[in-house]
PDB file of N, CA and C in Angstrom:
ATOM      1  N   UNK A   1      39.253  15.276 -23.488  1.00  0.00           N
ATOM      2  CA  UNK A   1      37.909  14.754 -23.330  1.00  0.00           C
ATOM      3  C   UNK A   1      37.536  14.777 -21.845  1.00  0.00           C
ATOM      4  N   UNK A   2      36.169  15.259 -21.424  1.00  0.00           N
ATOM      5  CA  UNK A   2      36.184  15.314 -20.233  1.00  0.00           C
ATOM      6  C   UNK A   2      35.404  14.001 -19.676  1.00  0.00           C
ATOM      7  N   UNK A   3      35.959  13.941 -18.685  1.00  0.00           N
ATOM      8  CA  UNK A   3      34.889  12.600 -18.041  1.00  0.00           C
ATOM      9  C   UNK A   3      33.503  12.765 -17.245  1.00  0.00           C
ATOM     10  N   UNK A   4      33.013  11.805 -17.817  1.00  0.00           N
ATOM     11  CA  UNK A   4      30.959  12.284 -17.381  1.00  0.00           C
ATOM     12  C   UNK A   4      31.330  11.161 -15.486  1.00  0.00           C
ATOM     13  N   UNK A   5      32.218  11.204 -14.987  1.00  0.00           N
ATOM     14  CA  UNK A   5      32.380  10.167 -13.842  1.00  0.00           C
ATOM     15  C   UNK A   5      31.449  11.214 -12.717  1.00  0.00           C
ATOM     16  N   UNK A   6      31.670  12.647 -12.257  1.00  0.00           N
ATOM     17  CA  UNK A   6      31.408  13.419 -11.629  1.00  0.00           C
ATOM     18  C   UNK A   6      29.956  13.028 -12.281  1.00  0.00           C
ATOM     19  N   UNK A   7      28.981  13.162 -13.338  1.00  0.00           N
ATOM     20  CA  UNK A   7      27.481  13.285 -13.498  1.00  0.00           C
ATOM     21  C   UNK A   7      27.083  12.361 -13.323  1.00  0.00           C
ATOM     22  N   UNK A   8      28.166  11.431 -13.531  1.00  0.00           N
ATOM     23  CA  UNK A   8      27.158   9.645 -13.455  1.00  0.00           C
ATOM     24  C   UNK A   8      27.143   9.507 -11.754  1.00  0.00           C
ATOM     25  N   UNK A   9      28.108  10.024 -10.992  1.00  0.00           N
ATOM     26  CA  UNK A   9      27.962   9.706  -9.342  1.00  0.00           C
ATOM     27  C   UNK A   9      27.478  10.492  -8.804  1.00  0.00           C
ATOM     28  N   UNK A  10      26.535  11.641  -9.502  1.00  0.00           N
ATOM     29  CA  UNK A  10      25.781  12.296  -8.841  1.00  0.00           C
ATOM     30  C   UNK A  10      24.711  12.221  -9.355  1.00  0.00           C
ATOM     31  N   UNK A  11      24.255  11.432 -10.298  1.00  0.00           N
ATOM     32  CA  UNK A  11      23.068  10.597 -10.668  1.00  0.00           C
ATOM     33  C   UNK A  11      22.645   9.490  -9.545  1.00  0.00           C
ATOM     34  N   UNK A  12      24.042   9.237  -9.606  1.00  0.00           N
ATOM     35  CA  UNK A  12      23.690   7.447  -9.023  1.00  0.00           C
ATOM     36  C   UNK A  12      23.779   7.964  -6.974  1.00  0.00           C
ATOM     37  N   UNK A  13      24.118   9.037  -6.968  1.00  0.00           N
ATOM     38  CA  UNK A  13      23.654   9.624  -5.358  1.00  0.00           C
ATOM     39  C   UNK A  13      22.269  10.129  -5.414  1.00  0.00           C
ATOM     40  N   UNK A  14      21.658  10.791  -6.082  1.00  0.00           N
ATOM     41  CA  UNK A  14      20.361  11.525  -6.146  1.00  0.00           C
ATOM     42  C   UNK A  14      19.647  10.088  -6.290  1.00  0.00           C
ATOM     43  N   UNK A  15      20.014   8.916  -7.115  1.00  0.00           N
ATOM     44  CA  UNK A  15      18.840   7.749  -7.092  1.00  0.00           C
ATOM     45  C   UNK A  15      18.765   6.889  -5.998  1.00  0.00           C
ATOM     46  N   UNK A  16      20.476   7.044  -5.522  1.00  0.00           N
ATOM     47  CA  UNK A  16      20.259   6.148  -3.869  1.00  0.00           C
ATOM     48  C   UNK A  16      19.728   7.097  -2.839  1.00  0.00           C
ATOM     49  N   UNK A  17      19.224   7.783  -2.672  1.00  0.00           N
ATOM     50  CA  UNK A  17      18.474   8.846  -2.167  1.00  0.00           C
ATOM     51  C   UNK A  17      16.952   8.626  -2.343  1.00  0.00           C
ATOM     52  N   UNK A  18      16.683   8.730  -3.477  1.00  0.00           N
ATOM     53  CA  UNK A  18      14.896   7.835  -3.669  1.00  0.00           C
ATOM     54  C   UNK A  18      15.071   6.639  -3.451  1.00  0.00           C
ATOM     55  N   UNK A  19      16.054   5.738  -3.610  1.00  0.00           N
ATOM     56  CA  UNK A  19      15.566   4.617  -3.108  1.00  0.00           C
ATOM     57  C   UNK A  19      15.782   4.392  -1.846  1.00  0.00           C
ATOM     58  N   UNK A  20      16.362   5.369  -1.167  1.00  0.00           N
ATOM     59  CA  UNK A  20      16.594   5.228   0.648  1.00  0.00           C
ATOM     60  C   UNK A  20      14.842   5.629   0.771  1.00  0.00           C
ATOM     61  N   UNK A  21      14.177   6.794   0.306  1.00  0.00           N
ATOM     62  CA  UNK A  21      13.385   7.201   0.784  1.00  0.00           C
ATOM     63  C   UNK A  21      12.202   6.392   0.719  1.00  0.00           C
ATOM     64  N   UNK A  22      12.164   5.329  -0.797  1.00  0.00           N
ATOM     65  CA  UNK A  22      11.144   4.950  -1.207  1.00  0.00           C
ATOM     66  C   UNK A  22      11.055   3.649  -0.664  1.00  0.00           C
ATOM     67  N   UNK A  23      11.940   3.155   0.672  1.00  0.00           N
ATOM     68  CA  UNK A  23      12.488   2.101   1.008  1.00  0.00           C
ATOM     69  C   UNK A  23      11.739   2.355   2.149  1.00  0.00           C
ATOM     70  N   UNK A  24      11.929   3.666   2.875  1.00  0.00           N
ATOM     71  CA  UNK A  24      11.390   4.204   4.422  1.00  0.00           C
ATOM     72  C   UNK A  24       9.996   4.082   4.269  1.00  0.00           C
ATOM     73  N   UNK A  25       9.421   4.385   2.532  1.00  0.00           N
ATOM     74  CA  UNK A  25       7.551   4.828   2.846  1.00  0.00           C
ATOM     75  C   UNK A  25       7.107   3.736   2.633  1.00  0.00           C
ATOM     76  N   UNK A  26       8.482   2.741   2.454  1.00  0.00           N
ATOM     77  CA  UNK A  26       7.346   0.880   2.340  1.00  0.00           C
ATOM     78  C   UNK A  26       7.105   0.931   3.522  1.00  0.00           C
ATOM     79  N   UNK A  27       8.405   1.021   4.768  1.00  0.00           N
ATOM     80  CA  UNK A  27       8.491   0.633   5.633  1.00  0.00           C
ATOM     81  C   UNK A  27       7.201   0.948   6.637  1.00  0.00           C
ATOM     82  N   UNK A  28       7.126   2.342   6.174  1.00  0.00           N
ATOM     83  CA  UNK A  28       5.841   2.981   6.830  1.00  0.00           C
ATOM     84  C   UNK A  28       4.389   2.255   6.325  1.00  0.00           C
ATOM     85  N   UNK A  29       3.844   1.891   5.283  1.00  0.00           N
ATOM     86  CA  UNK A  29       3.109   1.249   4.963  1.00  0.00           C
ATOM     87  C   UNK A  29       2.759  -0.049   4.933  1.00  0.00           C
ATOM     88  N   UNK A  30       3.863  -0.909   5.082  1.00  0.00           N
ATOM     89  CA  UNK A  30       3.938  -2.274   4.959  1.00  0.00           C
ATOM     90  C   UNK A  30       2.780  -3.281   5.387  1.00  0.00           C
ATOM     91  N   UNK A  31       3.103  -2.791   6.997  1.00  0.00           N
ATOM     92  CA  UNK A  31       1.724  -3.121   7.421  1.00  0.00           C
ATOM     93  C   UNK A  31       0.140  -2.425   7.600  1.00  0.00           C
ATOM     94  N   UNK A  32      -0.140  -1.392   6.884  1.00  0.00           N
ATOM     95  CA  UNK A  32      -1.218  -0.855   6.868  1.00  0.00           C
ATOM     96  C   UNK A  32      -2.104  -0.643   5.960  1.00  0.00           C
ATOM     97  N   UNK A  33      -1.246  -0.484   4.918  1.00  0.00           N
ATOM     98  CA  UNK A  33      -1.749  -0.582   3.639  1.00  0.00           C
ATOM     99  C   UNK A  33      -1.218  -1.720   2.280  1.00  0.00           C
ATOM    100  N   UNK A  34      -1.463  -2.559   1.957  1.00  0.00           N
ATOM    101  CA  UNK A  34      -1.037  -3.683   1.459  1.00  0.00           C
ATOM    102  C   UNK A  34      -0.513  -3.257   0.074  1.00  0.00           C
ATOM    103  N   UNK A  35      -1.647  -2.623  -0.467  1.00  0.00           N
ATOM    104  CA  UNK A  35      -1.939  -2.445  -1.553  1.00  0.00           C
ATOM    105  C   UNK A  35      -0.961  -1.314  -1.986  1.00  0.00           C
ATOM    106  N   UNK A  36      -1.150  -0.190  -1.480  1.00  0.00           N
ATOM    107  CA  UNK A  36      -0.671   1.223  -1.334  1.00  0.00           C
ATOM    108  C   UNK A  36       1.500   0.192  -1.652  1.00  0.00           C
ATOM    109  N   UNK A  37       1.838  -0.407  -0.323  1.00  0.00           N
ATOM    110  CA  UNK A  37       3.108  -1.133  -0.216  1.00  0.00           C
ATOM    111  C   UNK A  37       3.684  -1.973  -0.918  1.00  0.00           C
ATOM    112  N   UNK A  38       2.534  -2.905  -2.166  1.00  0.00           N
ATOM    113  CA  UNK A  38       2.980  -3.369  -3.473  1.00  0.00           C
ATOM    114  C   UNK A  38       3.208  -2.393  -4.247  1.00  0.00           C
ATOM    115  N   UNK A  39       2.517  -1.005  -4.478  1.00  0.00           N
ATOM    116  CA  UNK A  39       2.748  -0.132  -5.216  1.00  0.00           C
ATOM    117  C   UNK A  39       4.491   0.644  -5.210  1.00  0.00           C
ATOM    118  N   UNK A  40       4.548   0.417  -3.793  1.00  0.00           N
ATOM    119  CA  UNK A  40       5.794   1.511  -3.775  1.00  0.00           C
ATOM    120  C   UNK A  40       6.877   0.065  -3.878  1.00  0.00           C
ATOM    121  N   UNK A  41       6.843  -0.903  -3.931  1.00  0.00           N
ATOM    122  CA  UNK A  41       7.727  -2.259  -3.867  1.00  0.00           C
ATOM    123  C   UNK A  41       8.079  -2.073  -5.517  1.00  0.00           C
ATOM    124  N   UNK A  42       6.932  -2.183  -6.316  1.00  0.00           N
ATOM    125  CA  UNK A  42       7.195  -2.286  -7.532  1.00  0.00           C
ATOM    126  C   UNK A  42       8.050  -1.224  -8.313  1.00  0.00           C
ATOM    127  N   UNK A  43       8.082   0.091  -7.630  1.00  0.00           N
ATOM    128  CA  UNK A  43       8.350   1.214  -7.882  1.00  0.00           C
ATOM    129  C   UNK A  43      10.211   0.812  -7.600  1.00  0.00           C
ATOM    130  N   UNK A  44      10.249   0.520  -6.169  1.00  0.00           N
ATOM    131  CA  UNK A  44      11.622   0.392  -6.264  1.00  0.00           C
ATOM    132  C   UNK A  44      12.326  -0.577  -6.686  1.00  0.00           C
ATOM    133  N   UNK A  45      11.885  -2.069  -7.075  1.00  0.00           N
ATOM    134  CA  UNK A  45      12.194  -2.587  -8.167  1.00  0.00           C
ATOM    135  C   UNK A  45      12.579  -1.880  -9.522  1.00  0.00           C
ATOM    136  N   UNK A  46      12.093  -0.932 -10.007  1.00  0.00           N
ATOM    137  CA  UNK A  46      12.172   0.046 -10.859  1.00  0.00           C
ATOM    138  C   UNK A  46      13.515   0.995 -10.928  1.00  0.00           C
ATOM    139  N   UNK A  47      13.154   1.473  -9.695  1.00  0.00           N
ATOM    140  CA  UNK A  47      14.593   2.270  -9.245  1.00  0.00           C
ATOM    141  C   UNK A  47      15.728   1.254  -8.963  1.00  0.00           C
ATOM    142  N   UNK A  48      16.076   0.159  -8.662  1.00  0.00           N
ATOM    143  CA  UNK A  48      16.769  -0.443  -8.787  1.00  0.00           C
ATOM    144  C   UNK A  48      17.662  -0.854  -9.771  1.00  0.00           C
ATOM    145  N   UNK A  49      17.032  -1.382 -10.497  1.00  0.00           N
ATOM    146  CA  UNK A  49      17.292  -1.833 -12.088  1.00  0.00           C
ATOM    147  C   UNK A  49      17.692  -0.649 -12.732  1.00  0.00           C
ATOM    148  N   UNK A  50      17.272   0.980 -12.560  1.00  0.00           N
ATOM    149  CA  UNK A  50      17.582   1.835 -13.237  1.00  0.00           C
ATOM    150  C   UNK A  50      19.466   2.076 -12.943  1.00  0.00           C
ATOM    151  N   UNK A  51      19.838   2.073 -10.959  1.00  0.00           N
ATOM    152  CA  UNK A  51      20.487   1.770 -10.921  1.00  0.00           C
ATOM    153  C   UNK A  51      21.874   0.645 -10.903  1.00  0.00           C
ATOM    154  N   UNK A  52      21.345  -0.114 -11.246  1.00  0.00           N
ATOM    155  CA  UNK A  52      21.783  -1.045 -12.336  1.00  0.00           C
ATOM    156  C   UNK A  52      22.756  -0.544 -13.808  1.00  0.00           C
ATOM    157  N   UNK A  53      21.460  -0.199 -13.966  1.00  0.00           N
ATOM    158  CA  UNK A  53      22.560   0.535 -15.156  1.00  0.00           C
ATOM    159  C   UNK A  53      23.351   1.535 -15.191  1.00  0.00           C
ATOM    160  N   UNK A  54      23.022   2.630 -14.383  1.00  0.00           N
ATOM    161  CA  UNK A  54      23.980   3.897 -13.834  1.00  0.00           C
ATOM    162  C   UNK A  54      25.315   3.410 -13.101  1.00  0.00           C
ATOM    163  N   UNK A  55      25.272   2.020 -12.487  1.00  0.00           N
ATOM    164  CA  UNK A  55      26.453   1.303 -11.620  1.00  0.00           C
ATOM    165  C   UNK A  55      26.979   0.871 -13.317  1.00  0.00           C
ATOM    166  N   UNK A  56      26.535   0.088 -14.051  1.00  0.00           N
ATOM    167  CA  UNK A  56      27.731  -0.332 -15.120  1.00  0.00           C
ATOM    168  C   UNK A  56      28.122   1.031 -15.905  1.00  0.00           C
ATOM    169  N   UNK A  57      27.142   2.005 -15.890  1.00  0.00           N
ATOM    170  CA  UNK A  57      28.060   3.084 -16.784  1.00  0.00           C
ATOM    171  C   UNK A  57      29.285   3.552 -15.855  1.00  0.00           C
ATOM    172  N   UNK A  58      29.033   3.685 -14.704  1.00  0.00           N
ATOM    173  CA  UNK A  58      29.836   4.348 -13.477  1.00  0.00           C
ATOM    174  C   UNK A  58      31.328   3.418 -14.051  1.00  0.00           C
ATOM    175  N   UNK A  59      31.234   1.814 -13.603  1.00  0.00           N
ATOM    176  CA  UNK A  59      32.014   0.916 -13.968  1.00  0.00           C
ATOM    177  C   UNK A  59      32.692   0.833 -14.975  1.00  0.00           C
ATOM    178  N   UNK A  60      32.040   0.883 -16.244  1.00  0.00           N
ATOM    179  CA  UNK A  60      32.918   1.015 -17.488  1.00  0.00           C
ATOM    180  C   UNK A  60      33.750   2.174 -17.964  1.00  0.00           C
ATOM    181  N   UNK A  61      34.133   3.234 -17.034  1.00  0.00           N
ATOM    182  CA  UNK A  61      34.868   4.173 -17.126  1.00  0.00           C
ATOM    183  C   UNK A  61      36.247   3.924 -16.948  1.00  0.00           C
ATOM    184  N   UNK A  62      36.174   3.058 -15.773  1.00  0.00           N
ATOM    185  CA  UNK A  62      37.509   2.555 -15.338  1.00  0.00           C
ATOM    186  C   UNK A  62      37.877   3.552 -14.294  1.00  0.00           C
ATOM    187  N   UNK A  63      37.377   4.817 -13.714  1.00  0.00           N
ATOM    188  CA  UNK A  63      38.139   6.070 -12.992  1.00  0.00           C
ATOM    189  C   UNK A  63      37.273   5.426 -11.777  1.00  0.00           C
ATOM    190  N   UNK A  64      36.982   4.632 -11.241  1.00  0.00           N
ATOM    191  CA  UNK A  64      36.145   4.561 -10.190  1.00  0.00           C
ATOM    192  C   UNK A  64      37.406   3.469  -9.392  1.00  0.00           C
ATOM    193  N   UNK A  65      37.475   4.226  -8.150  1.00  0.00           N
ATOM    194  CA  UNK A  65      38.433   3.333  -6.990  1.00  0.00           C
ATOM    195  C   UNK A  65      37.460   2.221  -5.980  1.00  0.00           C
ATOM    196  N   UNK A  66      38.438   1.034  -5.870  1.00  0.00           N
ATOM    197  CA  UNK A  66      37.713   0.264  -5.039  1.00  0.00           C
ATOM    198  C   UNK A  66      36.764   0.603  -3.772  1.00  0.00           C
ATOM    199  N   UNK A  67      37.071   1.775  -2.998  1.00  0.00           N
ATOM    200  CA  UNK A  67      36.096   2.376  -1.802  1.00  0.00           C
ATOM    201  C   UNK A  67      34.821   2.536  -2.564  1.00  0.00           C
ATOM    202  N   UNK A  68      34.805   3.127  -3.202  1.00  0.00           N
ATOM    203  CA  UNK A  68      33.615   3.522  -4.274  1.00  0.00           C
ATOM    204  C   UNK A  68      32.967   2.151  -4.168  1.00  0.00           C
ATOM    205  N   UNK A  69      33.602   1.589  -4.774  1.00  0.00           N
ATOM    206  CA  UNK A  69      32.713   0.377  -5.636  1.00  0.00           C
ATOM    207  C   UNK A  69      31.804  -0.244  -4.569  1.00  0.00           C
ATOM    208  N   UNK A  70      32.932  -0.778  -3.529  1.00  0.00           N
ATOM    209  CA  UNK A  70      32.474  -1.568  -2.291  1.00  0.00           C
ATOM    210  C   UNK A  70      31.513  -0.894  -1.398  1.00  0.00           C
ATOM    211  N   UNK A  71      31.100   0.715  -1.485  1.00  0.00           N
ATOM    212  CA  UNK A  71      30.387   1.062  -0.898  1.00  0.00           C
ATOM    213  C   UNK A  71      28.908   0.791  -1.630  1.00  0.00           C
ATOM    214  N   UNK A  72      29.419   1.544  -3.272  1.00  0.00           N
ATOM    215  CA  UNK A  72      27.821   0.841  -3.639  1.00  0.00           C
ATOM    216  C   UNK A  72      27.135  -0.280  -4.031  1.00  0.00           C
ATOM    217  N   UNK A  73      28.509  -1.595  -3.629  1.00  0.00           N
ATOM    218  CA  UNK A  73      28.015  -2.615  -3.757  1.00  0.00           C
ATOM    219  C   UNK A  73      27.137  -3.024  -2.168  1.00  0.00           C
ATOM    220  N   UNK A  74      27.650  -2.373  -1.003  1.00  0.00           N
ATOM    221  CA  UNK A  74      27.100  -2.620   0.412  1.00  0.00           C
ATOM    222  C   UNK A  74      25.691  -2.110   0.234  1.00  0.00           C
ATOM    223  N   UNK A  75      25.369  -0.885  -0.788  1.00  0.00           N
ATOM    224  CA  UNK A  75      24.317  -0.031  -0.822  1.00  0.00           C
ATOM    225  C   UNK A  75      23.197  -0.834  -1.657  1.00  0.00           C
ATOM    226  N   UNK A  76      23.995  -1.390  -2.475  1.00  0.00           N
ATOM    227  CA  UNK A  76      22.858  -2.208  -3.367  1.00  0.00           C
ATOM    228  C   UNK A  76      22.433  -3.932  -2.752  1.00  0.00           C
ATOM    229  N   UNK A  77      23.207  -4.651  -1.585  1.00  0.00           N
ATOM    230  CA  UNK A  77      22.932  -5.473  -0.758  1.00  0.00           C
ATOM    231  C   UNK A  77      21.699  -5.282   0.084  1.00  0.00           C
ATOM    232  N   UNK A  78      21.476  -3.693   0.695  1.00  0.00           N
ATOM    233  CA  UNK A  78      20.747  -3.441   1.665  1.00  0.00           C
ATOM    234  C   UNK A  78      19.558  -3.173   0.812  1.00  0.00           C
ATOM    235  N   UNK A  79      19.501  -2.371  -0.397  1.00  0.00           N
ATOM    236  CA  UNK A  79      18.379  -2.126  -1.070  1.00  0.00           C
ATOM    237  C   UNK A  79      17.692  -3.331  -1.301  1.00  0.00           C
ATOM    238  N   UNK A  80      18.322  -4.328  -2.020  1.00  0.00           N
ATOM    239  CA  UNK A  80      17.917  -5.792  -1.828  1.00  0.00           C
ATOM    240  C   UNK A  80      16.694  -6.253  -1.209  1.00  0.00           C
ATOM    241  N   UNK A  81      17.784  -6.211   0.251  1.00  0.00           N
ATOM    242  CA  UNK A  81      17.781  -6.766   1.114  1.00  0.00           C
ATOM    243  C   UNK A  81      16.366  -6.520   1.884  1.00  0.00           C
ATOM    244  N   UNK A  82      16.086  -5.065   1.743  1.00  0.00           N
ATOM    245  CA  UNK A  82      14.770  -4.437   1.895  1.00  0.00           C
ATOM    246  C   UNK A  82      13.429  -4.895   1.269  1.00  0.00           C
ATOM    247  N   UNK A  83      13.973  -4.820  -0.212  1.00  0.00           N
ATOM    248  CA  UNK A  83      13.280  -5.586  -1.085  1.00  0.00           C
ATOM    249  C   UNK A  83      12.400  -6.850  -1.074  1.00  0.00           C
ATOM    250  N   UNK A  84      13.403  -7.811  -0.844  1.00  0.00           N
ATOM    251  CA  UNK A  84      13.000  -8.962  -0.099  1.00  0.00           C
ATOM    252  C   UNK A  84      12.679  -9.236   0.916  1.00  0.00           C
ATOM    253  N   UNK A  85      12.171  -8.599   1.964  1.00  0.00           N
ATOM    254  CA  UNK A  85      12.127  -8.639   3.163  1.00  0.00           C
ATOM    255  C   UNK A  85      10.125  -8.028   2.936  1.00  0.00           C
ATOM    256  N   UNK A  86      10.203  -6.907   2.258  1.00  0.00           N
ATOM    257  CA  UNK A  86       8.476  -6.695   1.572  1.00  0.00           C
ATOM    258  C   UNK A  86       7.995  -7.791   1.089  1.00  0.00           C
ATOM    259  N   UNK A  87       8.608  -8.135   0.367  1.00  0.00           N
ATOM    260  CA  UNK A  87       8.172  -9.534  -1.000  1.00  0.00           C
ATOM    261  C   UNK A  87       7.731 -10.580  -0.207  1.00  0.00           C
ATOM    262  N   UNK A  88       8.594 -11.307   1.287  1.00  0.00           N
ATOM    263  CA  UNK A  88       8.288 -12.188   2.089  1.00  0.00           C
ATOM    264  C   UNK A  88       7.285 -11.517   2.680  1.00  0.00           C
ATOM    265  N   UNK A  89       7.298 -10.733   3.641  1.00  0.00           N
ATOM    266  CA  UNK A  89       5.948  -9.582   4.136  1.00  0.00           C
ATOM    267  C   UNK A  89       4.254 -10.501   2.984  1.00  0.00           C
ATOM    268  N   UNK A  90       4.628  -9.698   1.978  1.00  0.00           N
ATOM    269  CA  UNK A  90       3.610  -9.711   0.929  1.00  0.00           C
ATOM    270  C   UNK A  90       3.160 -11.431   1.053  1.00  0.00           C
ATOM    271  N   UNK A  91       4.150 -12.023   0.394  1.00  0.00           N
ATOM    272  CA  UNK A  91       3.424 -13.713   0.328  1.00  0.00           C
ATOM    273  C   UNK A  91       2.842 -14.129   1.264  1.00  0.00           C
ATOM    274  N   UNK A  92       3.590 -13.570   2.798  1.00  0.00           N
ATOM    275  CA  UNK A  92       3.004 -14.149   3.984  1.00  0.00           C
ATOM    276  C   UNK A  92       1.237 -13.557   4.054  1.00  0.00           C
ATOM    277  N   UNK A  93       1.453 -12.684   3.898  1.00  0.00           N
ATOM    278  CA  UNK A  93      -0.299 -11.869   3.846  1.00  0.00           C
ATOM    279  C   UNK A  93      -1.044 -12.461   2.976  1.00  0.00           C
ATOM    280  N   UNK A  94      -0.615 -12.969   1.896  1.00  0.00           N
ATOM    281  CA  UNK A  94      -1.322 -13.602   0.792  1.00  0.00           C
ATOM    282  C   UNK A  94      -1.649 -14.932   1.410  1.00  0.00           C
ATOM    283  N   UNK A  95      -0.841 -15.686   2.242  1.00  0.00           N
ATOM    284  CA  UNK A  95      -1.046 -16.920   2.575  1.00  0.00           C
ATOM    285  C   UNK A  95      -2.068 -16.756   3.676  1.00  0.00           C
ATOM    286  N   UNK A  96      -1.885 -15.327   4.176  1.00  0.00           N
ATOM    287  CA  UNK A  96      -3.034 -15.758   5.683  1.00  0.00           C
ATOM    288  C   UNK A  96      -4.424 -15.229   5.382  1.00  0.00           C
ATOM    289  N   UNK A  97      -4.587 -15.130   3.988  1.00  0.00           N
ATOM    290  CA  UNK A  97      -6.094 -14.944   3.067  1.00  0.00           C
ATOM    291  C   UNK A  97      -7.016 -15.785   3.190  1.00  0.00           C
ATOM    292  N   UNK A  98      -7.930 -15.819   3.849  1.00  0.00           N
ATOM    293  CA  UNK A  98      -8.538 -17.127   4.281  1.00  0.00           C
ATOM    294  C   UNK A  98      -9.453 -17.197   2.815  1.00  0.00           C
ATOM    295  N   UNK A  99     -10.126 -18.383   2.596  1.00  0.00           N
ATOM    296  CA  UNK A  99     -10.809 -18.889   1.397  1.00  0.00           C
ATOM    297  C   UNK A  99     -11.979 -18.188   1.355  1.00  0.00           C
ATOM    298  N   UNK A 100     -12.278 -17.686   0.181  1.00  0.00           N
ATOM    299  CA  UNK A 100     -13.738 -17.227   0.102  1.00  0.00           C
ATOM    300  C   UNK A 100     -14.164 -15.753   0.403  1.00  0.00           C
ATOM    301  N   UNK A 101     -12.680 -15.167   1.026  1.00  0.00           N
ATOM    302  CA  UNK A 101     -12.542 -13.844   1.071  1.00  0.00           C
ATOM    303  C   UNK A 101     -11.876 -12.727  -0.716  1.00  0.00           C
ATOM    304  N   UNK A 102     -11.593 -11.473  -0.137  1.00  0.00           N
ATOM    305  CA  UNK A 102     -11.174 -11.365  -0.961  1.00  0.00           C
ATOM    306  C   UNK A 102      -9.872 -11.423  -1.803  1.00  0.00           C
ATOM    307  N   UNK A 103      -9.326 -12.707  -1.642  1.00  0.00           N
ATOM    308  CA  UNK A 103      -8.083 -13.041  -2.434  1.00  0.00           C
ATOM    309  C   UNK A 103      -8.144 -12.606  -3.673  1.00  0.00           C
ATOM    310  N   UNK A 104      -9.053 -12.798  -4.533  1.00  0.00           N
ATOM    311  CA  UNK A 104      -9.258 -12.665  -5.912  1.00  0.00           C
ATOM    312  C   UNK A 104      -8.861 -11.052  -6.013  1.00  0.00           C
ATOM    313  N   UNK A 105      -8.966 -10.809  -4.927  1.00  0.00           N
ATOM    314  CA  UNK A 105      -9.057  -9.373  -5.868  1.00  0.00           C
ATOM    315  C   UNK A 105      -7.552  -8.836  -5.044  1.00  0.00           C
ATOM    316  N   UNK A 106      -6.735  -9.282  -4.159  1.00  0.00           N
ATOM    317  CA  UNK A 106      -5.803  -9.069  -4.331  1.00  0.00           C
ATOM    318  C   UNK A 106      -4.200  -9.627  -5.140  1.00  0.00           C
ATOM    319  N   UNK A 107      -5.059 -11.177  -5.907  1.00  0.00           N
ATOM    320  CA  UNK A 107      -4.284 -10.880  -6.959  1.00  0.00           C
ATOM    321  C   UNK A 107      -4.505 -10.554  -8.149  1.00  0.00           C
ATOM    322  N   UNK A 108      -5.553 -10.127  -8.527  1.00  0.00           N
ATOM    323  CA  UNK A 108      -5.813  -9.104  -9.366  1.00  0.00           C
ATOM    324  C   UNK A 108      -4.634  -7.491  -9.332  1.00  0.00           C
ATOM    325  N   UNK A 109      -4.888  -7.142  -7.776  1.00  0.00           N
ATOM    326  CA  UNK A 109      -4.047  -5.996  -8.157  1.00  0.00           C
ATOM    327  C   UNK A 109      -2.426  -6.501  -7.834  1.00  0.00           C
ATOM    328  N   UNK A 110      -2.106  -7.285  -7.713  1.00  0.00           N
ATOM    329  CA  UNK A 110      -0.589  -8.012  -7.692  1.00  0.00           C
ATOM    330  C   UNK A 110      -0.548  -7.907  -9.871  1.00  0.00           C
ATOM    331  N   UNK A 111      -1.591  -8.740  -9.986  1.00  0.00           N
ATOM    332  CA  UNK A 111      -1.397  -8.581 -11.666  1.00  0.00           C
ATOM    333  C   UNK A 111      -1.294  -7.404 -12.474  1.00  0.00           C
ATOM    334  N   UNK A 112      -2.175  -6.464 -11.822  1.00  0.00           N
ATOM    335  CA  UNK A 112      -2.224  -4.923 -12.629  1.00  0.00           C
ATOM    336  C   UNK A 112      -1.084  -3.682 -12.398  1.00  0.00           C
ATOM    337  N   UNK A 113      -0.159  -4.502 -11.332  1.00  0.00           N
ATOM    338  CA  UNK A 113       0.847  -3.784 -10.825  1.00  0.00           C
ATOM    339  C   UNK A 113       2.266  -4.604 -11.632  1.00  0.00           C
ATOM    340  N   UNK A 114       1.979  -5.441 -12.781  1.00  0.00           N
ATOM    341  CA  UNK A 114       3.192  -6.025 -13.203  1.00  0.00           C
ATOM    342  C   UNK A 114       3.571  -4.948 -14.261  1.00  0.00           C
TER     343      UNK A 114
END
C-alpha cells in the first residue's frame, strides 16, 4: 500500500504558501483599504481551517517525524498570530468610527462577509 504522506505534504506546502502570500496582501492593505483587508482576513481564516484538516490527515498517518510537526506547528502560531493582529487592527478602526458616520455600513459589510 502506498502512502499518500508525500501528497498530503505537498498539499499542505502549496497551502502554506497562499497563506504566506494571502497574509503579505493583508499586510499591504490593512491600512488602506479596510474593506478590501476584511475580505482577504476572512479568506485566510478559510485557508486556515482548510489546513487544519490537511495537518490531522498529515498526523493520522503516523509517518510524520517530530521536526515536521514542530515546524508546522511554529507555522500555524505565526499564521495565527497574523490573524489576530488584523482582527485587533479591524476592531480598533471600528472603535475610532465616530457617531453618525458611516458605521452602519461598515458593519453591514463585516455581516455580508460572514
Amino acid at each position: 500500500m502506498e502512502s499518500k504522506v508525500p501528497e498530503l505534504k505537498q498539499q499542505l506546502k502549496e497551502l502554506n504558501q497562499t497563506i504566506s502570500f494571502t497574509i503579505k496582501s493583508l499586510d499591504d492593505v490593512i491600512k488602506t483599504d479596510i474593506h478590501k483587508s476584511e475580505e482577504l482576513a476572512s479568506s485566510l481564516q478559510s485557508l486556515i481551517d482548510k489546513r487544519q484538516i490537511l495537518i490531522e490527515q498529515v498526523m493520522s498517518t503516523n509517518e510524520v517525524d517530530a521536526t515536521y510537526i514542530n515546524q508546522q506547528k511554529a507555522l500555524a502560531k505565526a499564521f495565527m498570530d497574523a490573524l489576530v493582529t488584523h482582527r485587533q487592527y479591524y476592531f480598533d478602526a471600528l472603535a475610532k468610527v465616530k457617531p453618525g458616520t458611516k458605521k452602519v455600513n461598515l458593519y453591514q459589510a463585516i455581516d455580508s462577509g460572514k
